[in-house]
Structures are given as structure tokens and as C-alpha cells.
N, C-alpha and C. Protein backbone atom coordinates (compact mmCIF):
# COMPACT_ATOMS: atom_id res chain seq x y z
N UNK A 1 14.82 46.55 106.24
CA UNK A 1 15.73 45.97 105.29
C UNK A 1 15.22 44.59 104.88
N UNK A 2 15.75 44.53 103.48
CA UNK A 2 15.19 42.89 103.23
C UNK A 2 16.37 41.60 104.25
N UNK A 3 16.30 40.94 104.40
CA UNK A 3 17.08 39.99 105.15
C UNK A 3 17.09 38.86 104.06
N UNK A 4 18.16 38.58 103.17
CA UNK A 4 18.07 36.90 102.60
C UNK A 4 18.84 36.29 103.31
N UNK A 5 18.31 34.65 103.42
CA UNK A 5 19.04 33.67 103.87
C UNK A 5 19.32 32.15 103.17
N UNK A 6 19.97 32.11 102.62
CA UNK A 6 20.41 30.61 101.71
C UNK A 6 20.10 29.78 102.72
N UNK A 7 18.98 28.64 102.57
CA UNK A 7 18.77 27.62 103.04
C UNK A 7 20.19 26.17 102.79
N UNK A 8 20.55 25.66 104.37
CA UNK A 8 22.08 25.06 104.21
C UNK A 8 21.40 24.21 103.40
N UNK A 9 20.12 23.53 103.05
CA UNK A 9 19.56 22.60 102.90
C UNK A 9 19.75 22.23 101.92
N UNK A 10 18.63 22.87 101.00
CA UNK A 10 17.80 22.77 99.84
C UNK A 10 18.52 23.72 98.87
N UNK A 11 19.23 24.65 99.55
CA UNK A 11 19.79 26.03 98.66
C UNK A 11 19.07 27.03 98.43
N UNK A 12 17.77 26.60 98.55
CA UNK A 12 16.40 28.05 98.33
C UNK A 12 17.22 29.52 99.22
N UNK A 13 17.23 30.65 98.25
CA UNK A 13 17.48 31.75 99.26
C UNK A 13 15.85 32.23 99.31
N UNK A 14 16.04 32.18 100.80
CA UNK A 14 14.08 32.77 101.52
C UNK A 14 14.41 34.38 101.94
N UNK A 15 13.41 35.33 101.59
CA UNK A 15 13.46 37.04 101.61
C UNK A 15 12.85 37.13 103.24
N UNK A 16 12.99 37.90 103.98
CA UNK A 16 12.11 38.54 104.79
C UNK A 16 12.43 39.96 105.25
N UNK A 17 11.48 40.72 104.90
CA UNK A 17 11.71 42.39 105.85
C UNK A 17 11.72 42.22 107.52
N UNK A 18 13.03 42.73 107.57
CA UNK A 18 13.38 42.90 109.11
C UNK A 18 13.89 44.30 109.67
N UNK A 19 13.49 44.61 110.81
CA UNK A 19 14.47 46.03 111.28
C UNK A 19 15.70 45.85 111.34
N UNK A 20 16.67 46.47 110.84
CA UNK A 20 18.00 46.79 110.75
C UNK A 20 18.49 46.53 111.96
N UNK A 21 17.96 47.60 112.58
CA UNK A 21 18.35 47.53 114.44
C UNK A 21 18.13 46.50 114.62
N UNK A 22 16.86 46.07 115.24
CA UNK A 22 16.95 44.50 115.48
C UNK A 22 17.87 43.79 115.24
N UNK A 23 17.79 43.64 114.05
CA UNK A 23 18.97 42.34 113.55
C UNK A 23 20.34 42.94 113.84
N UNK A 24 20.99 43.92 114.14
CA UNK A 24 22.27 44.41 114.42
C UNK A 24 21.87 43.63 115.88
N UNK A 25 21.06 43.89 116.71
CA UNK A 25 20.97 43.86 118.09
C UNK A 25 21.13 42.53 118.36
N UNK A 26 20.19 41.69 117.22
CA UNK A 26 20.26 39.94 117.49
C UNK A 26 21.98 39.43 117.72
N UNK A 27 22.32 40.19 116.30
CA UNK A 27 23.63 39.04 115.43
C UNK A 27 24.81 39.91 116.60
N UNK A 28 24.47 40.79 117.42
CA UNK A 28 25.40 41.03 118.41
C UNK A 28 25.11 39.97 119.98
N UNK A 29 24.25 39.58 120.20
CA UNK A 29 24.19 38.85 120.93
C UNK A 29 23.15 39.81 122.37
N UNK A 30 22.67 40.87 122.01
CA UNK A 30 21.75 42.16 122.63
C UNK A 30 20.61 41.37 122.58
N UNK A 31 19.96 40.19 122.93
CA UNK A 31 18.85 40.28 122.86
C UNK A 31 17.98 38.69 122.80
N UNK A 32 17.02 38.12 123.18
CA UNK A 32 16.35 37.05 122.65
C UNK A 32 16.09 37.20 121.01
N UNK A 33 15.73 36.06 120.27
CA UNK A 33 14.58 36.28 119.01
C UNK A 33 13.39 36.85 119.26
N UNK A 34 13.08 36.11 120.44
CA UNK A 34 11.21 36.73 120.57
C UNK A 34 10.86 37.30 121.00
N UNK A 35 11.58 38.11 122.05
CA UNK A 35 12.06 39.48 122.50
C UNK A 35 11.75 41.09 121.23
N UNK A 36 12.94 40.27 120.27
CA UNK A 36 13.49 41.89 119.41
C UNK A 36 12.21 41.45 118.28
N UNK A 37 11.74 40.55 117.95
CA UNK A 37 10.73 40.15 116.85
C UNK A 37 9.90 39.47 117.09
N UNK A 38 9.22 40.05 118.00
CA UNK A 38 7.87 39.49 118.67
C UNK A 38 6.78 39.53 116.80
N UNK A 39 7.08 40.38 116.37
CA UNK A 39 6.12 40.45 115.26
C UNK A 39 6.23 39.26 114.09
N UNK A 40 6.88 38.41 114.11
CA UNK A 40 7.72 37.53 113.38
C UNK A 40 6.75 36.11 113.98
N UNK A 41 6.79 35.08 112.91
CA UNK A 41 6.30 33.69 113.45
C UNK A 41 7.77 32.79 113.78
N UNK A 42 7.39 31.94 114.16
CA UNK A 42 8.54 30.93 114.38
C UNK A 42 9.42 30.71 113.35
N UNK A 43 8.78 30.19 112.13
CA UNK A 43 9.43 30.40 111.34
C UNK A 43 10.70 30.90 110.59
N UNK A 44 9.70 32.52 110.83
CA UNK A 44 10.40 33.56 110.53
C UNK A 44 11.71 34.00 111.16
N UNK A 45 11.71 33.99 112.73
CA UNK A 45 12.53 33.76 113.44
C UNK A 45 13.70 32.88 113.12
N UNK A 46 13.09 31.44 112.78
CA UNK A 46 14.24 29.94 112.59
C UNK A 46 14.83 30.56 111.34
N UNK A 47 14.67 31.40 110.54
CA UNK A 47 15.14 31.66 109.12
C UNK A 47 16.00 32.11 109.89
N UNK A 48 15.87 33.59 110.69
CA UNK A 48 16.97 34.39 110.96
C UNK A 48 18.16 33.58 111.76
N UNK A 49 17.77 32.49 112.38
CA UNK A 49 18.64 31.75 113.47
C UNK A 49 19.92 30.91 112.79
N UNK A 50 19.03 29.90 111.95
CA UNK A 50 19.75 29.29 111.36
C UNK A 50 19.56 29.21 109.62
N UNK A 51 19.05 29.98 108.84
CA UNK A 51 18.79 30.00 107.82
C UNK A 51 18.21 29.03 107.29
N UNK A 52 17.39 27.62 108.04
CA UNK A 52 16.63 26.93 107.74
C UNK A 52 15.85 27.47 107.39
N UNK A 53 15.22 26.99 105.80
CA UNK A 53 13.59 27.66 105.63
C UNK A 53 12.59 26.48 106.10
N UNK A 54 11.07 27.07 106.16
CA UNK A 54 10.32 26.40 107.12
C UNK A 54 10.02 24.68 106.13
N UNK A 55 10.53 24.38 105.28
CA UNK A 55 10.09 23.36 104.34
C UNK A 55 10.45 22.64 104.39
N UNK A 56 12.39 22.53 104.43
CA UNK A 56 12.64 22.12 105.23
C UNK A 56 13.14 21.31 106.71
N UNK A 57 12.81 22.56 107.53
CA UNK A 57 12.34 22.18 109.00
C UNK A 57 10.95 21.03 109.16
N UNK A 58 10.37 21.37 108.19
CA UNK A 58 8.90 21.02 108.65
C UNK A 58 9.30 19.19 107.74
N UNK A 59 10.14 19.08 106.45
CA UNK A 59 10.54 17.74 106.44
C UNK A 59 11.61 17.01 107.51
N UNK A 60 12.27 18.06 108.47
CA UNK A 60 13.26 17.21 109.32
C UNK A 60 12.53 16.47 110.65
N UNK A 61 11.43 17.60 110.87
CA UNK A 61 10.86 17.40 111.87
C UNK A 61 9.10 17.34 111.99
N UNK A 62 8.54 16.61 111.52
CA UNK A 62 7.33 16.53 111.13
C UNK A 62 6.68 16.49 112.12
N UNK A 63 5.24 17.09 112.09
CA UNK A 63 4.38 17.05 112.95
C UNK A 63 3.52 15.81 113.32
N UNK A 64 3.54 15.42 114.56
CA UNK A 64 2.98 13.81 115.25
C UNK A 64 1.62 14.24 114.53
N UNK A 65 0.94 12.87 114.80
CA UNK A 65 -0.54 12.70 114.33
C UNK A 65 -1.30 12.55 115.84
């Protein structure tokens, strides 16, 4: 299934293909993220968690030098 998620942020809605199951299994509380979507990046994952898209996450929390 496609999965959209409205970013609380920015408003961007971000697409990702996810298993159905899975995500029934997540949003029931059946399971880790990295567990049921090992195939998924972090990212991808943080979309499904909190509908942050990675842009951003990556402006809230920037990477040290």
C-alpha cells in the first residue's frame, strides 16, 4: 500500500510503499519499527512514527561537524 504522511512541519505530504500488515501490526502496538521494516531506512521509519519528513528532521537536528 502507498502510506502518505502530512509533515506537522512544513505540510509536505511524503508517499512511501509499505506492507499493509506491517503497518496494521505497527499502529496496533504488535511490534518494534525495525523489527516489522527492517527493509526501510531511518528515515523511512521516522515518517511512519511521527510523520516528520527527513528535511525537516535533518533542519531540527543537524549533523555535528
Amino acid at each position: 500500500m502507498i502510506y502518505e504522511a502530512k509533515c506537522p512541519i512544513c505540510g509536505k505530504v511524503n508517499k512511501l510503499e509499505v506492507d499493509d500488515c506491517k503497518l496494521m501490526l505497527y499502529k496496533a502496538g504488535h511490534g518494534k519499527i525495525q523489527q516489522l521494516f527492517p527493509e526501510l531506512n531511518a528515515a523511512e521509519r521516522e515518517l511512519i512514527k511521527t510523520g516528520i519528513c527527513n528535511t525537516c528532521w535533518n533542519e531540527m537536528f543537524p549533523k555535528e561537524d
